[in-house]
C-alpha atoms as a PDB file:
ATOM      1  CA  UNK A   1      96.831-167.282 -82.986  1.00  0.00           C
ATOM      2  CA  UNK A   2      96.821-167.302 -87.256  1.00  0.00           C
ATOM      3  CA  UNK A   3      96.571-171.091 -88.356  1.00  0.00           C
ATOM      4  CA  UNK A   4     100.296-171.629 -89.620  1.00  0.00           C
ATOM      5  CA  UNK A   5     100.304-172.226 -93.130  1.00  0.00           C
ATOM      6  CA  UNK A   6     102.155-175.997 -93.765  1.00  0.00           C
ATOM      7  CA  UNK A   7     102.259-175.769 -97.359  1.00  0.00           C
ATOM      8  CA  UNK A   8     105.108-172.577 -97.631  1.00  0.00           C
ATOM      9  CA  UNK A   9     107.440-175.045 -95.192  1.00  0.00           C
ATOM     10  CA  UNK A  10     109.770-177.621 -96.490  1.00  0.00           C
ATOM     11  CA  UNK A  11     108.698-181.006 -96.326  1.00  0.00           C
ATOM     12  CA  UNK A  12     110.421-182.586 -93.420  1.00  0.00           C
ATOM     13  CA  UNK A  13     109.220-179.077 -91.063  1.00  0.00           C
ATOM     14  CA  UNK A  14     105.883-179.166 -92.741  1.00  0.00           C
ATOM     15  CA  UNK A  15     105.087-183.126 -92.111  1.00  0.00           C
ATOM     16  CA  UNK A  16     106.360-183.176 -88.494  1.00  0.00           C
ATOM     17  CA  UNK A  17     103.942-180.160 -88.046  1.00  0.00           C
ATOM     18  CA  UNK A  18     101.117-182.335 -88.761  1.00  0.00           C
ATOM     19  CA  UNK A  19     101.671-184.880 -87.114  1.00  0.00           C
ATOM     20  CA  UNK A  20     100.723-182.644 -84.077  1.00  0.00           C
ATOM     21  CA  UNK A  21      97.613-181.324 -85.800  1.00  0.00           C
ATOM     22  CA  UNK A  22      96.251-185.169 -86.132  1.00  0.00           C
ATOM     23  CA  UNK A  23      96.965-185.214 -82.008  1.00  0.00           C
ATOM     24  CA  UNK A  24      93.663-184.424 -80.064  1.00  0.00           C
ATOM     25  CA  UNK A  25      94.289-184.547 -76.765  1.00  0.00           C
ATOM     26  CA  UNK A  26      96.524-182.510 -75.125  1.00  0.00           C
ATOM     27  CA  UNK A  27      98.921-185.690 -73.613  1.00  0.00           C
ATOM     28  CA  UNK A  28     102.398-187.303 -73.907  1.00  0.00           C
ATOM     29  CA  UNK A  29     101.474-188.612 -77.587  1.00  0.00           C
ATOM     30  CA  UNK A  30     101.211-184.816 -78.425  1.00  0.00           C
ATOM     31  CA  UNK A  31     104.068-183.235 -76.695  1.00  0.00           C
ATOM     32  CA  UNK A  32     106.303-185.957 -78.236  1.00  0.00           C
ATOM     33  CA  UNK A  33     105.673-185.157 -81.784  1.00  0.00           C
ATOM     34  CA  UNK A  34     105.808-180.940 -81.019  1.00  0.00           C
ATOM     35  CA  UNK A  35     109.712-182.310 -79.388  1.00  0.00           C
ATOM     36  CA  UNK A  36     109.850-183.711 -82.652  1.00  0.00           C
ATOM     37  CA  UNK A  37     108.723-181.012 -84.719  1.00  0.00           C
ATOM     38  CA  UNK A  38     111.219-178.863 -83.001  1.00  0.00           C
ATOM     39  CA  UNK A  39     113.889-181.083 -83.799  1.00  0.00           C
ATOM     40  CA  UNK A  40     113.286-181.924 -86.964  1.00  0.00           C
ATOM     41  CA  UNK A  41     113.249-178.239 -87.511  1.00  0.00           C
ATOM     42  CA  UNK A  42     116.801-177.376 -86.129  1.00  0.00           C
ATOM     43  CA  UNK A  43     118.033-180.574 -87.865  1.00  0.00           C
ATOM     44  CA  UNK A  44     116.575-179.025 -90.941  1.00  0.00           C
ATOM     45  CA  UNK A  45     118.495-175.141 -90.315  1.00  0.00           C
ATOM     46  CA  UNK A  46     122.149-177.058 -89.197  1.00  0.00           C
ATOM     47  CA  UNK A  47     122.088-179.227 -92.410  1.00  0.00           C
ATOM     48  CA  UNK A  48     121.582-175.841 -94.538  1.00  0.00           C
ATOM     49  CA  UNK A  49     124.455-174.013 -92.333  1.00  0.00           C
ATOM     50  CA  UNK A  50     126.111-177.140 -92.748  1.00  0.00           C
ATOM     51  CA  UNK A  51     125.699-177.367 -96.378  1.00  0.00           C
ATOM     52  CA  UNK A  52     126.736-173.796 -97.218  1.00  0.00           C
ATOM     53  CA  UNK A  53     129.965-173.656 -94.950  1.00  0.00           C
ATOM     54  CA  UNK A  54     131.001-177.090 -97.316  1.00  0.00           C
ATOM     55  CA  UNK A  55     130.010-174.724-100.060  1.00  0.00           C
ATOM     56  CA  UNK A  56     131.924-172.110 -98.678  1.00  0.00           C
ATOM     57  CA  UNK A  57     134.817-174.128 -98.102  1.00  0.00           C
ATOM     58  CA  UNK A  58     134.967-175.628-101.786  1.00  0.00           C
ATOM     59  CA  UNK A  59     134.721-171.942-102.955  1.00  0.00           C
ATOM     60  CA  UNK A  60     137.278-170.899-100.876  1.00  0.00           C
ATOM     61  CA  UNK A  61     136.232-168.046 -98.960  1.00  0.00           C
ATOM     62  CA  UNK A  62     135.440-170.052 -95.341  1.00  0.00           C
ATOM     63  CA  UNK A  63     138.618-171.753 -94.130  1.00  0.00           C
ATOM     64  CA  UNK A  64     138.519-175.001 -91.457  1.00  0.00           C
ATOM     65  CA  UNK A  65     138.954-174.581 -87.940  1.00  0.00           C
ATOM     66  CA  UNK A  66     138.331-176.122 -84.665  1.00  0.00           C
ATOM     67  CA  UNK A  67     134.930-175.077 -84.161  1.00  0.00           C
ATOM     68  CA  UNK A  68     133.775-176.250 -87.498  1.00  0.00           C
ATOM     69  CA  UNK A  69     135.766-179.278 -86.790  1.00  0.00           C
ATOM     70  CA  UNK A  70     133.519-180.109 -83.546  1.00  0.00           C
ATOM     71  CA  UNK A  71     130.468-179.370 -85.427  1.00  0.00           C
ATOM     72  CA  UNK A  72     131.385-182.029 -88.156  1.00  0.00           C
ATOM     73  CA  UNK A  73     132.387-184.322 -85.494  1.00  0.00           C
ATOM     74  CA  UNK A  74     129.032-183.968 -83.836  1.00  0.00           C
ATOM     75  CA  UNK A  75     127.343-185.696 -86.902  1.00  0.00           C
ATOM     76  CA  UNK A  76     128.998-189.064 -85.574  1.00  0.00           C
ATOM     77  CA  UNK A  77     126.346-189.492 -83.106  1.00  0.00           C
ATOM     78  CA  UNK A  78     123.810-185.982 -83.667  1.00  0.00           C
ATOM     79  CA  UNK A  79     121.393-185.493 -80.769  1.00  0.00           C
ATOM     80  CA  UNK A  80     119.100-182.436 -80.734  1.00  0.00           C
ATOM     81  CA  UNK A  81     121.615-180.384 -78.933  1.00  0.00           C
ATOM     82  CA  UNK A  82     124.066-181.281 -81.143  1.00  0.00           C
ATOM     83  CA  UNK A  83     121.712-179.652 -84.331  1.00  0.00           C
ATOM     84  CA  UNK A  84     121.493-176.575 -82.251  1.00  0.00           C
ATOM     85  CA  UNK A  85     125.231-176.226 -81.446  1.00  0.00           C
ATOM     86  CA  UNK A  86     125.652-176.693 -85.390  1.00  0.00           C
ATOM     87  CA  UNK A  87     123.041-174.010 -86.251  1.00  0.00           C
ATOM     88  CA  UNK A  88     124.555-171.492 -83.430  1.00  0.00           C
ATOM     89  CA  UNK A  89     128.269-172.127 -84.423  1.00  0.00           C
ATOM     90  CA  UNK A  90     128.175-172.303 -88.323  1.00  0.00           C
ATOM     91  CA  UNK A  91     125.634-169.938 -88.439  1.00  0.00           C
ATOM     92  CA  UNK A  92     128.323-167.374 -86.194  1.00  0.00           C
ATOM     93  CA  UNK A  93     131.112-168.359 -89.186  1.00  0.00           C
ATOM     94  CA  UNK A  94     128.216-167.674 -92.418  1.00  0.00           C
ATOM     95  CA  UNK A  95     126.684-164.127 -90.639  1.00  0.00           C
ATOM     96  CA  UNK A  96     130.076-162.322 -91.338  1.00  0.00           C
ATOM     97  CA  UNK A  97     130.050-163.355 -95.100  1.00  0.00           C
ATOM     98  CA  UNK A  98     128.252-161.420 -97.759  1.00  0.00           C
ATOM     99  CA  UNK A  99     128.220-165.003 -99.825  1.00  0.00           C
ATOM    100  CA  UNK A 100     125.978-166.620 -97.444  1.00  0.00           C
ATOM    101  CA  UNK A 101     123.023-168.515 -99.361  1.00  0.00           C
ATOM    102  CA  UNK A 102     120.675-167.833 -96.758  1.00  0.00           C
ATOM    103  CA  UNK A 103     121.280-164.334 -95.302  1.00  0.00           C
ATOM    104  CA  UNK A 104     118.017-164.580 -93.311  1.00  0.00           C
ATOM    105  CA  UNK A 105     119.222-167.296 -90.831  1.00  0.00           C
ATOM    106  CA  UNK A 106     121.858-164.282 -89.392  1.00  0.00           C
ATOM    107  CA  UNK A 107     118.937-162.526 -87.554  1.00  0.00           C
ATOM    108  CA  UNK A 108     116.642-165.536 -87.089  1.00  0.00           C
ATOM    109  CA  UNK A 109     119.482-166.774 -85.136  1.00  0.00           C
ATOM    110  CA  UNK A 110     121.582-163.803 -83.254  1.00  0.00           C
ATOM    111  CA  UNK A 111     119.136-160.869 -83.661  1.00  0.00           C
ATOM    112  CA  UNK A 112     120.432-157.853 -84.150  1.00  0.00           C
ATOM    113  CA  UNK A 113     123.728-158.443 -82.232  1.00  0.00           C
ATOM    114  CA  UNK A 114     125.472-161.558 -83.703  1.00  0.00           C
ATOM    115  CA  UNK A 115     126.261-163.909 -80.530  1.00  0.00           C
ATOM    116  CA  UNK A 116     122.845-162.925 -78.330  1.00  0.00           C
ATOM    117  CA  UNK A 117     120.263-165.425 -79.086  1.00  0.00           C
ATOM    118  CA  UNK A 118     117.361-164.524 -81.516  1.00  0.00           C
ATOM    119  CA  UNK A 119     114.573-166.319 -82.608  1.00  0.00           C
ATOM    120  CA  UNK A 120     115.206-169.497 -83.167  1.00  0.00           C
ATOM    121  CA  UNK A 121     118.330-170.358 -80.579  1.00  0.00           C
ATOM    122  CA  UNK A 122     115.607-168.878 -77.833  1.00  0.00           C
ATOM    123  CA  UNK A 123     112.983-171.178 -78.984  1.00  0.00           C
ATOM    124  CA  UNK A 124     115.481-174.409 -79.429  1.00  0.00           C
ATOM    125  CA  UNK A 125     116.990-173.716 -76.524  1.00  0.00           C
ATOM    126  CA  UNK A 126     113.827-173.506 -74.195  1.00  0.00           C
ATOM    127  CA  UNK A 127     112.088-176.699 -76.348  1.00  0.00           C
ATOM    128  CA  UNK A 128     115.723-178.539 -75.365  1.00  0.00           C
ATOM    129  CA  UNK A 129     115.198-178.338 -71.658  1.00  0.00           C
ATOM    130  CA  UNK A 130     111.700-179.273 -71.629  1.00  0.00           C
ATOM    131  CA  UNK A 131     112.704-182.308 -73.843  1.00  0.00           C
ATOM    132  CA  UNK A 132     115.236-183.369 -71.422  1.00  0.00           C
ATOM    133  CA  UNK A 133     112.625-183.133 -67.815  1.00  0.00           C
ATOM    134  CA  UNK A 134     109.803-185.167 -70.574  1.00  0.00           C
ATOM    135  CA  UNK A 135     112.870-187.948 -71.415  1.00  0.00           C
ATOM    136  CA  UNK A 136     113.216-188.507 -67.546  1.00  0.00           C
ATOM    137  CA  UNK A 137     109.438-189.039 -66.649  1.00  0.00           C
ATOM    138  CA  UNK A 138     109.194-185.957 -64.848  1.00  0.00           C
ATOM    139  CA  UNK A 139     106.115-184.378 -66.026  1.00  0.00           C
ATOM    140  CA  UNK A 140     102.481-185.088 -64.690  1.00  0.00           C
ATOM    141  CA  UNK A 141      99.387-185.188 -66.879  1.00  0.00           C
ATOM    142  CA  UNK A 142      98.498-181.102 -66.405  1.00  0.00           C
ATOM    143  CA  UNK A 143     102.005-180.765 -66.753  1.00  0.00           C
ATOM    144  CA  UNK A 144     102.049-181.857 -70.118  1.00  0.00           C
ATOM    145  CA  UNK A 145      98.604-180.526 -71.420  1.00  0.00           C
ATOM    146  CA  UNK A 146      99.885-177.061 -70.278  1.00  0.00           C
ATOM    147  CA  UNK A 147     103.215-177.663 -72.023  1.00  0.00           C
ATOM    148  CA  UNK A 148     102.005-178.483 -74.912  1.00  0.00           C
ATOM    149  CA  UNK A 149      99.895-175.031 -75.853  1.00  0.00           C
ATOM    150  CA  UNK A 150     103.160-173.401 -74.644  1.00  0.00           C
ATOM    151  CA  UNK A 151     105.430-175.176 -76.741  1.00  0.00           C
ATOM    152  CA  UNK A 152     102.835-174.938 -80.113  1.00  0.00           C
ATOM    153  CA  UNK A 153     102.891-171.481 -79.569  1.00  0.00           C
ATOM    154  CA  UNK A 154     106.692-171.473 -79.301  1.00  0.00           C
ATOM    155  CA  UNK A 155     107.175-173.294 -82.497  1.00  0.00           C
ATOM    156  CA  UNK A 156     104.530-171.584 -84.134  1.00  0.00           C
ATOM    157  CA  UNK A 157     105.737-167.966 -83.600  1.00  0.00           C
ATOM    158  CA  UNK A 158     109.735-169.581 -84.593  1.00  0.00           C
ATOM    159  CA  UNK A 159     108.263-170.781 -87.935  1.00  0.00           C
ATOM    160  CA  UNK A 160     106.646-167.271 -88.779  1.00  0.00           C
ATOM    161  CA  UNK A 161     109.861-165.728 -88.508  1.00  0.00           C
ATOM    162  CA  UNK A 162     111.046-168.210 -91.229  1.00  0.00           C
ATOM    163  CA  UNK A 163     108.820-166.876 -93.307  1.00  0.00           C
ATOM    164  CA  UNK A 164     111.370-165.778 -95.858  1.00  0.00           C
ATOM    165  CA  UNK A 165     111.629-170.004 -96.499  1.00  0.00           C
ATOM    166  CA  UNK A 166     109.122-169.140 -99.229  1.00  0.00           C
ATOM    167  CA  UNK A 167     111.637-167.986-101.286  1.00  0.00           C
ATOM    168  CA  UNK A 168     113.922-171.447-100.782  1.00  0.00           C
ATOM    169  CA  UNK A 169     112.062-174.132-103.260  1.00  0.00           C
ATOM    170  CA  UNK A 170     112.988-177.362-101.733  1.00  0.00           C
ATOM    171  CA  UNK A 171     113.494-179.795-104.460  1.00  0.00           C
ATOM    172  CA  UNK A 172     114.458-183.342-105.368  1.00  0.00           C
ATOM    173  CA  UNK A 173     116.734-183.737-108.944  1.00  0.00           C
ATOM    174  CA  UNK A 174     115.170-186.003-111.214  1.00  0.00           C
ATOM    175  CA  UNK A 175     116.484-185.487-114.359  1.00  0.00           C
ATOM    176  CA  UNK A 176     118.874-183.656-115.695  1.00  0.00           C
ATOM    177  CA  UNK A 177     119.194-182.946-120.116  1.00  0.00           C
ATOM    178  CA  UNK A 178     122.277-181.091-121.784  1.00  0.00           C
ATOM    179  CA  UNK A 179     121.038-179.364-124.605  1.00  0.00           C
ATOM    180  CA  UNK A 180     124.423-178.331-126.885  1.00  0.00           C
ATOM    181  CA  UNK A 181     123.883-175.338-129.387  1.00  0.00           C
ATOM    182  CA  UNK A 182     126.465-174.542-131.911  1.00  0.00           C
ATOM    183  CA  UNK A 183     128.220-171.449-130.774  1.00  0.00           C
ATOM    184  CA  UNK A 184     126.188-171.412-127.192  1.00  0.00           C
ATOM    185  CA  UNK A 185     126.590-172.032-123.904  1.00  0.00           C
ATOM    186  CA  UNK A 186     125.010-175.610-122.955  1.00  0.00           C
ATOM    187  CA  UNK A 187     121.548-175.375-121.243  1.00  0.00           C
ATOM    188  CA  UNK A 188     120.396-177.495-118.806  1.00  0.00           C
ATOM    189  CA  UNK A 189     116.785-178.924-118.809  1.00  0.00           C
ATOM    190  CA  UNK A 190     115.724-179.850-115.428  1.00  0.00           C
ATOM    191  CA  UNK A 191     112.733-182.506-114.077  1.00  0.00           C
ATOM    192  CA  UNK A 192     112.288-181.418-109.965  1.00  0.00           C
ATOM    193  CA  UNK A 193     110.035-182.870-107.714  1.00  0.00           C
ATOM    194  CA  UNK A 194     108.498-180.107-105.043  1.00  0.00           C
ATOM    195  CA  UNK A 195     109.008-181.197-101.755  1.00  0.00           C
ATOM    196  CA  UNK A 196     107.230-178.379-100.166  1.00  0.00           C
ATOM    197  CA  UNK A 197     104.221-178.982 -97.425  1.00  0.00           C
ATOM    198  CA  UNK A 198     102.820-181.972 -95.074  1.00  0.00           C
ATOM    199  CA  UNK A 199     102.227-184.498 -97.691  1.00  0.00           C
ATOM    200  CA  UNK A 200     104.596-187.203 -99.349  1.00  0.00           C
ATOM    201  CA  UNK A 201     103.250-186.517-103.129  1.00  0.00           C
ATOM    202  CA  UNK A 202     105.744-184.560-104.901  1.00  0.00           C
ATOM    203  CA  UNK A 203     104.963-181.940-107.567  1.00  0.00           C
ATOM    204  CA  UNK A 204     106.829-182.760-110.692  1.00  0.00           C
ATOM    205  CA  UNK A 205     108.035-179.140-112.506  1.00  0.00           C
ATOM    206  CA  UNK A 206     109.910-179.047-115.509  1.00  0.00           C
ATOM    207  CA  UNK A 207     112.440-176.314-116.341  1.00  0.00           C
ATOM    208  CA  UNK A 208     115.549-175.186-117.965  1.00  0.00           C
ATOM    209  CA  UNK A 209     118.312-173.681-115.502  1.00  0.00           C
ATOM    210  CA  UNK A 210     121.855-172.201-116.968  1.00  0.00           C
ATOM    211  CA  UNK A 211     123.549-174.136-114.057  1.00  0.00           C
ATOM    212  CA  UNK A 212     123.531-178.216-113.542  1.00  0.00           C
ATOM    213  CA  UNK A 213     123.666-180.678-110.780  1.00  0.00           C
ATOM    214  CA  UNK A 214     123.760-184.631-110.258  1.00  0.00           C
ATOM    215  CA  UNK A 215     120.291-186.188-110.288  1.00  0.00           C
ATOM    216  CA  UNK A 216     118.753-187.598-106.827  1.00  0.00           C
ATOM    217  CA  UNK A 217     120.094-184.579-104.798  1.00  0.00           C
ATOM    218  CA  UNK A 218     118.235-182.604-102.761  1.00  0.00           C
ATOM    219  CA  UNK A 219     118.296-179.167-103.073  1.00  0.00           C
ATOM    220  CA  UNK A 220     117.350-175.677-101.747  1.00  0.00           C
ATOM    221  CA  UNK A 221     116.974-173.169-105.140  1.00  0.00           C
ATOM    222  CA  UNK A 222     116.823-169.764-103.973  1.00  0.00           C
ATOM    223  CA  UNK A 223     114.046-167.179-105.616  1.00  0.00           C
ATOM    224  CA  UNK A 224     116.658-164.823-107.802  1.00  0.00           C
ATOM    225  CA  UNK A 225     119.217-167.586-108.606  1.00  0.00           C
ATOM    226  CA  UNK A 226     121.242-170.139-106.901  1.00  0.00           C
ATOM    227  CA  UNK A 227     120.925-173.795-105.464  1.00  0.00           C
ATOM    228  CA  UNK A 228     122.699-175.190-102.642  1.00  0.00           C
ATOM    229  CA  UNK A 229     122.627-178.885-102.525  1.00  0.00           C
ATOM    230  CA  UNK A 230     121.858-180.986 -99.050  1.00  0.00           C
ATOM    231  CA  UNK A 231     123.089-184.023-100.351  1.00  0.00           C
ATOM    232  CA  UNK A 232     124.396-186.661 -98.540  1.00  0.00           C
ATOM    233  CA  UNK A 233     122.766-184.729 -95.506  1.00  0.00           C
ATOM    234  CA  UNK A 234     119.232-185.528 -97.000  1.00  0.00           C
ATOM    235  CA  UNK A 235     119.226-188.565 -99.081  1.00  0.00           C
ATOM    236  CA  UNK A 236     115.453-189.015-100.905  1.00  0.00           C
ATOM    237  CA  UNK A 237     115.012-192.324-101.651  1.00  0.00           C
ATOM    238  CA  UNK A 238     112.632-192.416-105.189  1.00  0.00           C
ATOM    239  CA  UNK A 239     109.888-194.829-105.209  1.00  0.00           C
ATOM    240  CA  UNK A 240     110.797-196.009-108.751  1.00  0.00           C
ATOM    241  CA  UNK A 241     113.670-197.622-106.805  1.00  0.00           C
ATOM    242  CA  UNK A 242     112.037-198.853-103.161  1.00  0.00           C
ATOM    243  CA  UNK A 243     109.118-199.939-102.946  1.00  0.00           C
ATOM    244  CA  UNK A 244     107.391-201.802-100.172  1.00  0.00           C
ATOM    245  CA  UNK A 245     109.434-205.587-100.995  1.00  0.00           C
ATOM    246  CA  UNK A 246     112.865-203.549-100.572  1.00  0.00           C
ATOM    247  CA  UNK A 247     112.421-203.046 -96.736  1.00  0.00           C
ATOM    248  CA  UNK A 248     113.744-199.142 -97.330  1.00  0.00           C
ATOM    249  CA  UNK A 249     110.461-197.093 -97.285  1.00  0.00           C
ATOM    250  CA  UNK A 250     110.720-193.904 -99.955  1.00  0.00           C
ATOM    251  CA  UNK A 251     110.692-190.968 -98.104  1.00  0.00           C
ATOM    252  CA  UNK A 252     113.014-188.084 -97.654  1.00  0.00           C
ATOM    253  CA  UNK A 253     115.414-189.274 -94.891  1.00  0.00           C
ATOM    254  CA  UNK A 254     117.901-187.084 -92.621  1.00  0.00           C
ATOM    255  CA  UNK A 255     121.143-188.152 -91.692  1.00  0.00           C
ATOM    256  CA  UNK A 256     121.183-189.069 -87.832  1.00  0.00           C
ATOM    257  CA  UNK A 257     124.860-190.699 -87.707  1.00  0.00           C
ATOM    258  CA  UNK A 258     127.618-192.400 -88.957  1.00  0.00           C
ATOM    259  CA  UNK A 259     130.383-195.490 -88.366  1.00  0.00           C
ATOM    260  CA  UNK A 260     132.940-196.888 -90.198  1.00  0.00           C
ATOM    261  CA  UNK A 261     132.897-200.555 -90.009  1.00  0.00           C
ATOM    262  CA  UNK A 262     135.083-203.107 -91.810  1.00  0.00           C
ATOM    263  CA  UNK A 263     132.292-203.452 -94.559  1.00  0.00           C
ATOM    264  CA  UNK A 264     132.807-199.860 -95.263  1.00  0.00           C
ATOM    265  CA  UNK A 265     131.192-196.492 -94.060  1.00  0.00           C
ATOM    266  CA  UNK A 266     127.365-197.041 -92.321  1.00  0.00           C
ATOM    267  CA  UNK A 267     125.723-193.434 -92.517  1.00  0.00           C
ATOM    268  CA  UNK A 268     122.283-193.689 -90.542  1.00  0.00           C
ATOM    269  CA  UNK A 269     119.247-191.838 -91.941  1.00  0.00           C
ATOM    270  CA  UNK A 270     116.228-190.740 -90.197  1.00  0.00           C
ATOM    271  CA  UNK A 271     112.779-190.605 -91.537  1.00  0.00           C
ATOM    272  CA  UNK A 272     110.933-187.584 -91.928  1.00  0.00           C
ATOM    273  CA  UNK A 273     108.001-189.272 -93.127  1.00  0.00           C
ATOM    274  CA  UNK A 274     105.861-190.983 -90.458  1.00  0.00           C
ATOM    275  CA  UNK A 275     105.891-194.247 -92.293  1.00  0.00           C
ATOM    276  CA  UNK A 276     109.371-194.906 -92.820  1.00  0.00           C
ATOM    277  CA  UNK A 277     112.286-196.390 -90.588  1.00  0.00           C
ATOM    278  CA  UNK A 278     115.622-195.401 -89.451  1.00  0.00           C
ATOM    279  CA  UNK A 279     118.419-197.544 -91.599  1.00  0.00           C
ATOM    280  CA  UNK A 280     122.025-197.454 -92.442  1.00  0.00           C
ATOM    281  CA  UNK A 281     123.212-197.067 -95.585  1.00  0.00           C
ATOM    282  CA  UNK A 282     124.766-200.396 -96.188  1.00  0.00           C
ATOM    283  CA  UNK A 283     120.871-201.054 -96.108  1.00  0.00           C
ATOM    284  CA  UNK A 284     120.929-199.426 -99.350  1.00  0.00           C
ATOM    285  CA  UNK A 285     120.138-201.975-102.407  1.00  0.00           C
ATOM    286  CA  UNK A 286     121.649-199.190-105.172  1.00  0.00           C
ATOM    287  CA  UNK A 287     124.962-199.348-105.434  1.00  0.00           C
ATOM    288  CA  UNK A 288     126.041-196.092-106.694  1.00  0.00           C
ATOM    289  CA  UNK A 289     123.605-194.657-104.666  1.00  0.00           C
ATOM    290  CA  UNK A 290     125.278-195.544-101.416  1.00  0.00           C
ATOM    291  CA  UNK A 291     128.521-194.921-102.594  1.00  0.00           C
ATOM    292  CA  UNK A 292     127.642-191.677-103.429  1.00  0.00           C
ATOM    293  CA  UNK A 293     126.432-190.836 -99.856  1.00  0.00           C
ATOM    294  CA  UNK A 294     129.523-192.282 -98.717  1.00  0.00           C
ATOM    295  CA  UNK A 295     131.897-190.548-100.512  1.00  0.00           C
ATOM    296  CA  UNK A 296     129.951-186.833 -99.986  1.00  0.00           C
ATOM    297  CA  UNK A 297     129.640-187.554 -96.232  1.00  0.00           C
ATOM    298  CA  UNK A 298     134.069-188.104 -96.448  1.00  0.00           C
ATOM    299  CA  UNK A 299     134.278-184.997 -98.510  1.00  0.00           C
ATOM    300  CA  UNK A 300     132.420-182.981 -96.003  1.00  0.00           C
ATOM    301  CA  UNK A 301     134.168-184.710 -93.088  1.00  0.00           C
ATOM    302  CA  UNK A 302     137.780-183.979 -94.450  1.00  0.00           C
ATOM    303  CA  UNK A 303     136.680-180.055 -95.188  1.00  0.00           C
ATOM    304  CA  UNK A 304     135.849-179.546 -91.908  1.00  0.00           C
ATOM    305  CA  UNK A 305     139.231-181.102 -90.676  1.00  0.00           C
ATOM    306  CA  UNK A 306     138.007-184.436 -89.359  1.00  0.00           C
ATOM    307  CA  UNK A 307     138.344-186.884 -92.388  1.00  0.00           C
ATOM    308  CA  UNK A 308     141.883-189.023 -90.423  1.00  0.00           C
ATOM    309  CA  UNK A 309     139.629-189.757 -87.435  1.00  0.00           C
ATOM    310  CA  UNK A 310     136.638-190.846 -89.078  1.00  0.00           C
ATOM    311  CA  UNK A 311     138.822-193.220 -91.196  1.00  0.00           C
ATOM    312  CA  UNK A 312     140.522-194.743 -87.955  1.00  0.00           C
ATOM    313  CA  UNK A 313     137.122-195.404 -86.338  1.00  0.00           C
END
């Protein structure tokens, strides 16, 4: 089978990907990071169906209801079924909607017929199970080595048919100029960091766009026009900010959970670097930084219907 390119796939896809390339042998070590890949993949398609149904919502044209209630709720403690329950459910509310940012994910999830599986619910779904038998020890040595080449090949032939990701830049907000002209519109000159392929080592590119945004989001910009921003969902921590001493890592993290404690809201991130660690936000030595990831992760919670519970937990 065609090497898969790394470099067209967002960075938190593209780096769990490798992490199975730098795996030799064909053992537990190896199967563990292609469960990881797999998650780290549907974690990566339910925060964009996430993201656009709080887009959606803001816009008006998607209206709460209980299913995207339960999917919000699910972020409380997210476990890999969880990310494919979001992906399969929000993804069912965005393929009836001509506004959709990502029209591709309709057939790369249902297929032809929305509510059948397609690509990527078969492949979650059959990497899922397998997970669970490997979690309870229940998998001998040949077991594994003959898992792994049929899981590879699972994940490989799901991330072909995401090929249209080329034409979603993933990109981190660094600055953000207003440039006023008498008479004119205001134009926006933008500083992004490319956070495309396996490696941590961002591409700085410097542009104008007519549209703005908050620096230190991370977005998705769509070839043609059009962003859609993953913030507080992915939170990239800058190294100008954290460095080694600060005992935060900079990476791009995921969110894997949240509680409200009597110190305030604790939203948990995940790493998808391989030298980071998981950490709550409270962690976080930037004030305005964490308060900003608290107050989008309310906003999102309340859209979806499920702001009064989170606030009596």
């Amino acid at each position: 089978m065609r090497r898969l390119n790394l470099d067209i796939l967002p960075y938190p896809i593209a780096t769990a990907m490798r992490r199975i390339r730098a795996c030799h042998e064909k053992d537990a070590k190896r199967l563990k990071y292609v469960l990881q890949a797999a998650e780290m993949s549907a974690r990566f398609l339910g925060v964009v169906v996430l993201a656009d149904l709080r887009r959606g919502m803001r816009e008006g044209w998607i209206e709460s209801n209980e299913t995207l209630g339960r999917c919000a709720e699910s972020l409380r403690r997210p476990s890999f079924g969880h990310w494919i329950e979001i992906l399969r459910e929000g993804e069912r509310v965005l393929a009836e909607r001509d506004e959709a940012f990502m029209p591709e994910l309709r057939e790369l999830t249902f297929g032809r017929k929305l509510g059948s599986p397609g690509p990527a619910l078969e492949a979650l779904q059959e990497i899922v199970s397998v997970r669970n038998r490997f979690a309870h020890g229940d998998m001998s040595a040949p077991e594994i080595a003959k898992t792994c080449d049929e899981l590879e090949e699972v994940m490989q032939s799901m991330l072909r048919e995401m090929d249209f990701i080329e034409d979603y830049m993933p990109y981190y907000v660094k600055t953000v100029n207003v440039h006023q002209r008498r008479l004119k519109e205001p134009n926006f000159s933008h500083q992004f960091w490319l956070l495309a392929g396996a490696y941590q080592d961002p591409e700085a590119i410097f542009s104008e766009r007519p549209w703005h945004t908050d620096t230190e989001d991370f977005i998705l910009e769509r070839e043609g026009g059009g962003f859609l921003n993953l913030h507080p969902l992915y939170l990239y921590l800058d190294s100008e900010k954290y460095d080694e001493t600060s005992g935060v890592h900079p990476d791009l993290y995921v969110l894997n959970g949240y509680e409200r404690k009597n110190r305030g809201w604790n939203l948990k991130y995940l790493p998808c670097g391989a030298s980071g660690r998981e950490f709550g936000s409270l962690e976080l030595e930037n004030e305005a930084e964490r308060e900003l990831a608290e107050q989008g992760l309310r906003e999102l919670l309340e859209l979806f219907g499920v702001g009064q519970e989170a606030e009596a937990v």
